[in-house]
Protein backbone atom coordinates (compact mmCIF):
# COMPACT_ATOMS: atom_id res chain seq x y z
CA UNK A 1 0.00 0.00 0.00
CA UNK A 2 2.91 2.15 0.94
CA UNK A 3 4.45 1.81 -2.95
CA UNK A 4 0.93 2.63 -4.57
CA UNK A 5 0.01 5.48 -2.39
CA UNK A 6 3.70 6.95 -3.54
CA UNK A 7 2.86 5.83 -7.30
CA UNK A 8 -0.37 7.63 -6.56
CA UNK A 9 0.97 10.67 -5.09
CA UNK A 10 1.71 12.90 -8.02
CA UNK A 11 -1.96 12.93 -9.06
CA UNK A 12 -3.16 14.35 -5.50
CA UNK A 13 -5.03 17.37 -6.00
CA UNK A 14 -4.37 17.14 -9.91
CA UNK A 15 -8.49 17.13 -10.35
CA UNK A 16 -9.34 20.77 -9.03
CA UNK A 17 -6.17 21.76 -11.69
CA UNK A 18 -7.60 20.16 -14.42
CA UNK A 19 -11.56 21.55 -13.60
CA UNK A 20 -9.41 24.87 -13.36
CA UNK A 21 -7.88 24.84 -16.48
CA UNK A 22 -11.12 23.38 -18.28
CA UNK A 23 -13.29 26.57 -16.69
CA UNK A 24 -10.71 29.08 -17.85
CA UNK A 25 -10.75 27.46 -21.61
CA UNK A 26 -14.36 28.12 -21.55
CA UNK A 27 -13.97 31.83 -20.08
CA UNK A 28 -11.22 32.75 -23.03
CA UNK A 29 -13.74 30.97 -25.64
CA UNK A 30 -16.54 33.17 -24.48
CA UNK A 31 -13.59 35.95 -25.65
CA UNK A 32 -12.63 34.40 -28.77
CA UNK A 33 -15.64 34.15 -30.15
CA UNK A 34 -16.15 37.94 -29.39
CA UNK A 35 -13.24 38.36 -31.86
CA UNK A 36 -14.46 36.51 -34.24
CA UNK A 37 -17.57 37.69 -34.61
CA UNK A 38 -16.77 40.45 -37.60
CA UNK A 39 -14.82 37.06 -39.25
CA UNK A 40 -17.64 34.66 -39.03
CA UNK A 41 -19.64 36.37 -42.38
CA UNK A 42 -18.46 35.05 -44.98
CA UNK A 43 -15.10 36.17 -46.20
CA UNK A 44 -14.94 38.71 -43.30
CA UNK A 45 -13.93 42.26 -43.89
CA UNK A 46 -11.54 43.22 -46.93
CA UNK A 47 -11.07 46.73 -47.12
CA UNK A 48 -8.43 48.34 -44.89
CA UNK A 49 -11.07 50.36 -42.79
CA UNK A 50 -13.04 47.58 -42.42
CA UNK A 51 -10.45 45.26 -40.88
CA UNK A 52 -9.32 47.92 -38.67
CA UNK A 53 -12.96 48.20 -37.22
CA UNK A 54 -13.26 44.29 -37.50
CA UNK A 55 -9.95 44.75 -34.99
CA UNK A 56 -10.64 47.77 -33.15
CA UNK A 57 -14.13 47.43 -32.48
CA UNK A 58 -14.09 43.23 -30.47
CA UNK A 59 -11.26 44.53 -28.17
CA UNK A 60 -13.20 47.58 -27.41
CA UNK A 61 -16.23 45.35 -26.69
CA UNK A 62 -13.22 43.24 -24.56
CA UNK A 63 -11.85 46.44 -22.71
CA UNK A 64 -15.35 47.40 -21.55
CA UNK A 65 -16.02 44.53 -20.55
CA UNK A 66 -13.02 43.69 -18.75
CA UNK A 67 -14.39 44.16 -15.29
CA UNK A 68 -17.26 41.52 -16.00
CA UNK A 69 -14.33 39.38 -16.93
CA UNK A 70 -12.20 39.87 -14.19
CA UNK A 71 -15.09 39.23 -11.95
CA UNK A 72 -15.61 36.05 -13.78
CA UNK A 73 -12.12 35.14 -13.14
CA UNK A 74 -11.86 35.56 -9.74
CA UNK A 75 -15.15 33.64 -8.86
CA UNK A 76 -12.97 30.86 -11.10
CA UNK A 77 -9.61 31.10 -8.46
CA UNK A 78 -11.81 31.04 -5.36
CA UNK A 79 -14.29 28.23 -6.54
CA UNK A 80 -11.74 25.77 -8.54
CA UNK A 81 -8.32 26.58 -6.24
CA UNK A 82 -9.68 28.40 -3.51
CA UNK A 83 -7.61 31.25 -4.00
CA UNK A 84 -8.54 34.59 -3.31
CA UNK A 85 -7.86 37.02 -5.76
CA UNK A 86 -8.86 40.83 -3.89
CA UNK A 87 -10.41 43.49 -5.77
CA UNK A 88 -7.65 46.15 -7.08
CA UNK A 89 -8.10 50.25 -6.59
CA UNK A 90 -9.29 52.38 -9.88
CA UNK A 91 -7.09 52.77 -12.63
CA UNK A 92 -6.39 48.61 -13.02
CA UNK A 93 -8.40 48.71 -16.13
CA UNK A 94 -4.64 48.27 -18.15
CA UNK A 95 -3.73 45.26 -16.03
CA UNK A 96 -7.22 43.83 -16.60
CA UNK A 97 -6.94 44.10 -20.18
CA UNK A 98 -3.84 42.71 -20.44
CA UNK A 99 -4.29 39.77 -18.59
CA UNK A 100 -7.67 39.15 -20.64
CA UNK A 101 -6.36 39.86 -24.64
CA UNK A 102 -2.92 38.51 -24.24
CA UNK A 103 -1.96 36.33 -20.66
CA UNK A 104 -5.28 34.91 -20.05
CA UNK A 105 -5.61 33.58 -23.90
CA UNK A 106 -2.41 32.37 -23.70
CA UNK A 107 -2.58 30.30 -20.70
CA UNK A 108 -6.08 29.02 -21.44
CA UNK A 109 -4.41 27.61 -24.97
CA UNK A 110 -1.60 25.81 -22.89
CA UNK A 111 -4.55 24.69 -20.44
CA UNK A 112 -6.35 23.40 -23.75
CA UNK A 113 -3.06 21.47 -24.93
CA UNK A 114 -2.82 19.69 -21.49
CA UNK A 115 -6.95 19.21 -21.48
CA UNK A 116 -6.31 16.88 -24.90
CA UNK A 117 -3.11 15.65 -23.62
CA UNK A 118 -5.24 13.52 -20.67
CA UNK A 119 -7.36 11.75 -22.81
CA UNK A 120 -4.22 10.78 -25.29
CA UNK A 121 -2.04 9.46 -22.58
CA UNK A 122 -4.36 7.31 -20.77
CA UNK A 123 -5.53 6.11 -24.09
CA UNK A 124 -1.81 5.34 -24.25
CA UNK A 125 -1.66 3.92 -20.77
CA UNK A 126 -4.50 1.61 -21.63
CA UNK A 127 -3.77 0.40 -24.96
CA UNK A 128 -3.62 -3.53 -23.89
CA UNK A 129 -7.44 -3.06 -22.98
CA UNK A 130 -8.56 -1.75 -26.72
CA UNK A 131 -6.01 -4.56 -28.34
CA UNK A 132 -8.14 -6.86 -25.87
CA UNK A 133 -11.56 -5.52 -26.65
CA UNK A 134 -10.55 -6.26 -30.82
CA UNK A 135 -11.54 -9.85 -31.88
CA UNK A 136 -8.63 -12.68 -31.29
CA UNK A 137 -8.03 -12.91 -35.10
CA UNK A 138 -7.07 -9.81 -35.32
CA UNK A 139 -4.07 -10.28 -32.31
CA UNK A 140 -3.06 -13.09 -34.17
CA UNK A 141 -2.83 -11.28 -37.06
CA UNK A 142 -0.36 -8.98 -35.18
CA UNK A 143 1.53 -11.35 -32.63
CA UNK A 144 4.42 -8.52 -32.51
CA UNK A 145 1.92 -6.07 -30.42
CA UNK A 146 3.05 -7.31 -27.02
CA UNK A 147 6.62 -5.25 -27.35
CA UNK A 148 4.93 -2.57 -29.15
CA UNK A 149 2.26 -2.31 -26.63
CA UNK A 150 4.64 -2.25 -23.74
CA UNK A 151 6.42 0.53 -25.00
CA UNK A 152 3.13 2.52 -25.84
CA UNK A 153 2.11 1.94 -22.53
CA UNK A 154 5.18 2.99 -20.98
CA UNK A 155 4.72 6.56 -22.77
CA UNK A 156 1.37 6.57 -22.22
CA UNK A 157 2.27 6.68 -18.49
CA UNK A 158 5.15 8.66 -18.44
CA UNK A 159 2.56 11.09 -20.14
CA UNK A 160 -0.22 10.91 -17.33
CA UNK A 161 2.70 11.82 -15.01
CA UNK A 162 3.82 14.71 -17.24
CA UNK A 163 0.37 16.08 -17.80
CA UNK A 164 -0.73 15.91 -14.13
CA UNK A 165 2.53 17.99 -13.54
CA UNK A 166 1.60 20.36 -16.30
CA UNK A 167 -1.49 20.78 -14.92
CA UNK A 168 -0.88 21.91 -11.86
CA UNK A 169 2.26 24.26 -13.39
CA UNK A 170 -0.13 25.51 -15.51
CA UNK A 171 -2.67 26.38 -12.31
CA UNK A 172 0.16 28.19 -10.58
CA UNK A 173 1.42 30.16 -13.48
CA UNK A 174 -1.85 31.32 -14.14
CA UNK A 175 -2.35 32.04 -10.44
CA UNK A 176 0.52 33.98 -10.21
CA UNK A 177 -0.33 36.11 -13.42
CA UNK A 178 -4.06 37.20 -12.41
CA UNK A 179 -2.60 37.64 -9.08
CA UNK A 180 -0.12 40.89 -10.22
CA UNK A 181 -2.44 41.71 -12.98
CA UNK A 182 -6.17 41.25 -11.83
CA UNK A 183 -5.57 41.93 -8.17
CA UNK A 184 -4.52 44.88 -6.22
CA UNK A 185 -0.60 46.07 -7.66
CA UNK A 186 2.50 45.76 -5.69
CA UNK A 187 2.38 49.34 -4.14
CA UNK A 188 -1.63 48.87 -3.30
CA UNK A 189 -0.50 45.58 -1.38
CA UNK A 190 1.46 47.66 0.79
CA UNK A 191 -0.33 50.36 1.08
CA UNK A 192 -3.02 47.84 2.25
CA UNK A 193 -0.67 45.90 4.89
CA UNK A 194 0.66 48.89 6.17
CA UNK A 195 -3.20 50.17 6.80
CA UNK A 196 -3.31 46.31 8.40
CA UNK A 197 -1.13 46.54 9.97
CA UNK A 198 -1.41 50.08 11.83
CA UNK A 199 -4.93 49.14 12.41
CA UNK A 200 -3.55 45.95 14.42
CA UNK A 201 -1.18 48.02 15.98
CA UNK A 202 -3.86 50.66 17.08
CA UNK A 203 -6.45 48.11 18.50
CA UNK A 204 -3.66 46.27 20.50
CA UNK A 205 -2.80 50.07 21.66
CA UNK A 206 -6.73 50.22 22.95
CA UNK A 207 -6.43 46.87 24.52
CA UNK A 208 -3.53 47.58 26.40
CA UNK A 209 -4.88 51.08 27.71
CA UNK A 210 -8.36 49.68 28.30
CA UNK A 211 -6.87 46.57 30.24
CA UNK A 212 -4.74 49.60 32.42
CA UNK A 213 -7.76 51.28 33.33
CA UNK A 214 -9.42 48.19 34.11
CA UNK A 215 -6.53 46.93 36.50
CA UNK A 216 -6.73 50.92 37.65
CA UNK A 217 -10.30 50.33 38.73
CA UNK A 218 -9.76 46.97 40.50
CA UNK A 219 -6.67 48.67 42.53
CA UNK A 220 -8.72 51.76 43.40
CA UNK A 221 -11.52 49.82 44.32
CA UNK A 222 -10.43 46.51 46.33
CA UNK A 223 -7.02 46.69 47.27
CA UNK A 224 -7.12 50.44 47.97
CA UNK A 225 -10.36 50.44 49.94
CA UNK A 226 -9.04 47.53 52.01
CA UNK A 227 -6.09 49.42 52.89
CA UNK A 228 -8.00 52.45 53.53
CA UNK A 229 -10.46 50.60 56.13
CA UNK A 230 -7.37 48.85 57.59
CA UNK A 231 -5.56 51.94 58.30
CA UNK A 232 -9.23 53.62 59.85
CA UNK A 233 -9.31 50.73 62.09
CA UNK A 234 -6.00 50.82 63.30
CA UNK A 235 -6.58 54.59 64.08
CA UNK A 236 -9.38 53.53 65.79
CA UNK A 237 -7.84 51.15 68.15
CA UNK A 238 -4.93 53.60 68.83
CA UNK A 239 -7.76 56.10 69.67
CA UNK A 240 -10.06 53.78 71.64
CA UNK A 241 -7.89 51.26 73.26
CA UNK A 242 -5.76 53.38 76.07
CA UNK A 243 -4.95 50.56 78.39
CA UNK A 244 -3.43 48.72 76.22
CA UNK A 245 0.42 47.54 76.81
CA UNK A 246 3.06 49.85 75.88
CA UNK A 247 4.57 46.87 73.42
CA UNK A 248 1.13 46.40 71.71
CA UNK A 249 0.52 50.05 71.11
CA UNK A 250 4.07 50.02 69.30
CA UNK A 251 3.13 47.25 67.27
CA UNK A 252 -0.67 48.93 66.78
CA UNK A 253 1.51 52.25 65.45
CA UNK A 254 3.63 51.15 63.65
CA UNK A 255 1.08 48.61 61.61
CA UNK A 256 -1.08 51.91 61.29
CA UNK A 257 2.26 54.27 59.80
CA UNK A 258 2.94 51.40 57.52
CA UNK A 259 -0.67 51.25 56.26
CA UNK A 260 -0.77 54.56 55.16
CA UNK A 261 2.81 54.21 53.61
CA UNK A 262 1.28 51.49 51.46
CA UNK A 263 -1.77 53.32 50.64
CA UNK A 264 0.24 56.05 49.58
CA UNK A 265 2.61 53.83 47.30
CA UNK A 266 -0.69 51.96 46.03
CA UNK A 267 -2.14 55.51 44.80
CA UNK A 268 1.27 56.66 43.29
CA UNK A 269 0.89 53.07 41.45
CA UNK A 270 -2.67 53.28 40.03
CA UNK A 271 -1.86 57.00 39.14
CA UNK A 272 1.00 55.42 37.36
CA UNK A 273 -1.06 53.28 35.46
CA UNK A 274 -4.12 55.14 34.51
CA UNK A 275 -5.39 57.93 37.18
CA UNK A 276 -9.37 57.99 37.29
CA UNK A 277 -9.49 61.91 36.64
CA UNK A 278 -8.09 61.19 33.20
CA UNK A 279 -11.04 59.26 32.38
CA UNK A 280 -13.59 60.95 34.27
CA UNK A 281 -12.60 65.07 33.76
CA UNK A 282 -10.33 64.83 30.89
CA UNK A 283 -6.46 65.87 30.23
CA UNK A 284 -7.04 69.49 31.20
CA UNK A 285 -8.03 68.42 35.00
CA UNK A 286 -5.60 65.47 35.30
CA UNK A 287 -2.23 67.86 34.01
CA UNK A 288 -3.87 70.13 36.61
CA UNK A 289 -3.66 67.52 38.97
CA UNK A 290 0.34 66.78 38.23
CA UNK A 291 0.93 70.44 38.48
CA UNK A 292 -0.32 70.65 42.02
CA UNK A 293 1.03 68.05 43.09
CA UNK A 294 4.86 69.16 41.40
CA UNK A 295 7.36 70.47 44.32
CA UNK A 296 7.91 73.31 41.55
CA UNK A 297 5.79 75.59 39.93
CA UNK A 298 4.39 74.46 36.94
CA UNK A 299 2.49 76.44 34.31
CA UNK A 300 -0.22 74.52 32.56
CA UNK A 301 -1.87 76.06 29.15
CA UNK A 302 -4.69 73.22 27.64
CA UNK A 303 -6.56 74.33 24.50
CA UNK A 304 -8.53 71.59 23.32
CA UNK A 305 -12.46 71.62 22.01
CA UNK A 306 -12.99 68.31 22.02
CA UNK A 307 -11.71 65.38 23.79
CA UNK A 308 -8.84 63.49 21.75
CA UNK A 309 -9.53 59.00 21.82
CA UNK A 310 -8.28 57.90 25.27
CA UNK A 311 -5.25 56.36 23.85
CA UNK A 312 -3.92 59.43 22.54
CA UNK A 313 -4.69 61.17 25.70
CA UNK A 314 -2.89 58.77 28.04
CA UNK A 315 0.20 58.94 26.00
CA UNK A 316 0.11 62.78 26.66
CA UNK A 317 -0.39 62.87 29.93
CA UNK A 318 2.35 60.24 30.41
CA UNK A 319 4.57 62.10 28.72
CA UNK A 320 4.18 65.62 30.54
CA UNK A 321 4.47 62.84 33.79
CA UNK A 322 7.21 61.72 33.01
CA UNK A 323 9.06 64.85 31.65
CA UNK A 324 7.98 66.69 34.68
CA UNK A 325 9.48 63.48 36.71
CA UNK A 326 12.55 64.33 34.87
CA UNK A 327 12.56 67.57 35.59
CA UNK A 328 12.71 67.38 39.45
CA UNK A 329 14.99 64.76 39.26
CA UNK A 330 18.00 65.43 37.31
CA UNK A 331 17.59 69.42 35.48
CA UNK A 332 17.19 71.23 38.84
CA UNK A 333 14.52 73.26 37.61
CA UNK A 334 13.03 76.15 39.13
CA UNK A 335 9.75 75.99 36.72
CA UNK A 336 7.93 73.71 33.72
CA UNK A 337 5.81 75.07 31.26
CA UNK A 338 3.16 72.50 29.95
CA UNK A 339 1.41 73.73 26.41
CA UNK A 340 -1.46 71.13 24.99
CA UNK A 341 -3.19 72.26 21.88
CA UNK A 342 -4.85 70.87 18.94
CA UNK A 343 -4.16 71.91 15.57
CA UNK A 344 -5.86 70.41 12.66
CA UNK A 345 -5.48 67.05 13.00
CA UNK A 346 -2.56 66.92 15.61
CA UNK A 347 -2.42 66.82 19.29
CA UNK A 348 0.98 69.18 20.30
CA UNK A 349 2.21 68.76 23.77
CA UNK A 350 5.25 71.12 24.70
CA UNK A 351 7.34 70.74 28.09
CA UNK A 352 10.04 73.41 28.79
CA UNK A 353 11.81 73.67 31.98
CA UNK A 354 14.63 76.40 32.75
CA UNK A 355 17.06 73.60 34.27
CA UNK A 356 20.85 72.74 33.30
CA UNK A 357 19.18 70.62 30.27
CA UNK A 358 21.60 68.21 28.93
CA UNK A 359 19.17 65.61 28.58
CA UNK A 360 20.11 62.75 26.12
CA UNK A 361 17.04 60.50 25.31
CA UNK A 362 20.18 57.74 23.55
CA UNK A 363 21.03 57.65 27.87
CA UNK A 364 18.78 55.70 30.11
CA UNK A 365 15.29 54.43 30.21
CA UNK A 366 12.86 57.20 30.43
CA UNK A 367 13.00 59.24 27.44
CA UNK A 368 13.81 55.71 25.20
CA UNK A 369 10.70 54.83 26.67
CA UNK A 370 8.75 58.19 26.10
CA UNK A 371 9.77 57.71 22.66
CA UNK A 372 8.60 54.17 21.92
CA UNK A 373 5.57 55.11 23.66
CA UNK A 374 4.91 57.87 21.49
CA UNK A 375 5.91 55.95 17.94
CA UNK A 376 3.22 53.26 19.79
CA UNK A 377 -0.11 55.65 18.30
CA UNK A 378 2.17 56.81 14.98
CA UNK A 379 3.32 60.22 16.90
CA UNK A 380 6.68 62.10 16.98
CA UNK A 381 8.90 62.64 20.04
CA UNK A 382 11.70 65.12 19.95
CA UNK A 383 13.68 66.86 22.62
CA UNK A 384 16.08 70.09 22.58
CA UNK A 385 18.35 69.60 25.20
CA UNK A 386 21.53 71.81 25.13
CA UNK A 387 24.13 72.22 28.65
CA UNK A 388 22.53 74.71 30.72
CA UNK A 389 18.80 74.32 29.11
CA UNK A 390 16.35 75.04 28.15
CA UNK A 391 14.58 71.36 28.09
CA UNK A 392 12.04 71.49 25.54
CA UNK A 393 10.07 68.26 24.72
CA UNK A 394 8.27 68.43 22.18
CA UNK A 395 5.46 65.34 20.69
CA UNK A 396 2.98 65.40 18.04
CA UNK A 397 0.07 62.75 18.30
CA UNK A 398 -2.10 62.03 15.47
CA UNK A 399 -6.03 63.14 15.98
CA UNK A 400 -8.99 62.13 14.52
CA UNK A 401 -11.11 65.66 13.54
């Protein structure tokens, strides 16, 4: 079973070639006879103006109809090979045309060649069963046809192996033609997977920020309110229990100071990730929020009419975060400005500070990762950062009007 199944092998598949190849036949028949239609009266036109509209006038029928034919052809890719051929922007018409009056006839004559090739070869293959099927006078009238036979046979199969081959060469070829000229062009197939592929790229941007504020809201509301009713009812019992041992009132304070510590690191966390006021008031309110909080004044200007998608404004506020973050830590800054405006179609956030600048975004983590967060929603970071400052940071993030 193992040597049949291999003899068998090379003719797995061939039918859906072969149906293939007999449906496209039929489609560039349909097209030939359209041609031949001025040729089919008689002795067909004569005089030089005739035979140029006999010519002119089929492939103009042809050209208008190519889109009916490419149609035709790609319900023949997706039903026979189950290939998908998509549909290519305006101005394919040339391609079209070309693959219908030159490439398409051409591989549906080579399809026809193989078609009549089947029927020869296995009529080759099988040529001891029609020297069986003749009366017995006539074998013994020809006792030499056992060598001869053996030989046609031989071809015969060698030929069903060579046409199954052809056939499904033939399917490819023809796959690969209507594929560059009846489908979208090279340039159009990227413009396409780049569209893809930003698209991807955006919705795994809205995942990520949606699955933030979601963690954001479990934090705030479990973990946080815990903490917050542990540390009331530690307060409590420092309040309310007075005769207690000096030992357990040391253990009672210092569980109570350590409470707060951790609700204070556990709201500097789900800040970090998303803070609610983002969500809830917008960017204007939230900067304001960072501002107050700053040890250093800080100057916030927001001029925004509408609310930009929530992706685009956590980005921002994470970047005038983290630049102010920066700015406390390593410029020694005396002040920030913080500019947010829309223009058009583009969010512009601006942070200057008057510290010793020198601020390399190649050095370190924060910046590198400012950046990358930034290119995340298809925005621009850049940062102006000479010895002894300014510090301007400057991002542009794409907005939907």
């Amino acid at each position: 079973m193992p040597f049949v199944a291999l003899l068998l092998r090379p003719f797995t598949g061939v039918g859906r070639a072969v149906a293939f190849l007999a449906a496209g036949a039929l489609v560039q028949f349909a097209a030939l006879c359209v041609l031949a239609v001025p040729w089919l009266t008689g002795s067909g036109p004569t005089e030089t103006l005739s035979v140029l509209i006999a010519l002119l006038v089929p492939l103009g029928v042809l050209a208008t109809a190519a889109p009916l034919l490419t149609t035709v052809q790609r319900a023949r890719f997706r039903s026979r090979l189950g290939v998908e051929i998509p549909a290519p922007e305006k101005g394919a018409l040339r391609r079209q045309v070309l693959y219908h009056l030159l490439t398409g006839p051409l591989l549906a004559t080579g399809g026809a060649c193989v078609l009549l090739l089947w029927p020869a070869a296995a009529a080759a293959a099988g040529i001891y069963v029609w020297i069986w099927a003749l009366p017995p006078e006539n074998r013994l009238e020809h006792l030499g046809y056992t060598t001869q036979a053996a030989y046609i046979t031989a071809a015969g199969l060698a030929g069903l192996y060579t046409t199954a081959w052809l056939s499904r060469a033939l399917a490819r070829l023809d796959t690969r033609a209507a594929t560059r000229l009846l489908g979208p062009s090279r340039a159009e197939q990227l413009t396409r997977r780049v569209a893809e592929v930003t698209e991807s790229r955006a919705g795994v941007v809205d995942a990520a920020d949606a699955e933030r504020r979601r963690i954001e809201r479990d934090l705030h509301d479990g973990a946080q309110q815990r903490l917050v009713s542990l540390a009331v009812n530690l307060g409590l019992a420092k309040a309310t229990l007075s005769d207690l041992p000096d030992d357990a009132r040391k253990v009672i304070d210092e569980a109570h100071r350590e409470a707060k510590e951790a609700i204070e690191e556990l709201s500097n966390l789900v800040r970090g990730l998303h803070p609610a006021v983002l969500e809830d008031r917008g960017l204007d309110a939230a900067l304001s929020g960072l501002a107050d909080r700053a040890p250093l004044p800080v100057r916030v200007t927001v001029d925004l009419a509408s609310r930009p998608a929530p992706a685009i404004e956590a980005v921002a506020y994470f970047v005038v975060s983290e630049t102010l973050t920066n700015a406390v830590k390593h410029a020694r800054a005396s002040g920030v400005d913080v500019s947010v405006r829309r223009t058009g179609g583009i969010l512009l956030v601006v942070v200057s500070d008057d510290g010793v600048g020198g601020a390399d975004g190649s050095r370190g983590t924060g910046l590198a990762g400012l950046a990358k967060r930034v290119a995340s929603v298809d925005g621009t970071f850049s940062i102006s950062s000479p010895v002894g400052g300014p510090t301007v940071v400057t991002v542009e993030l794409p907005c939907a009007l």
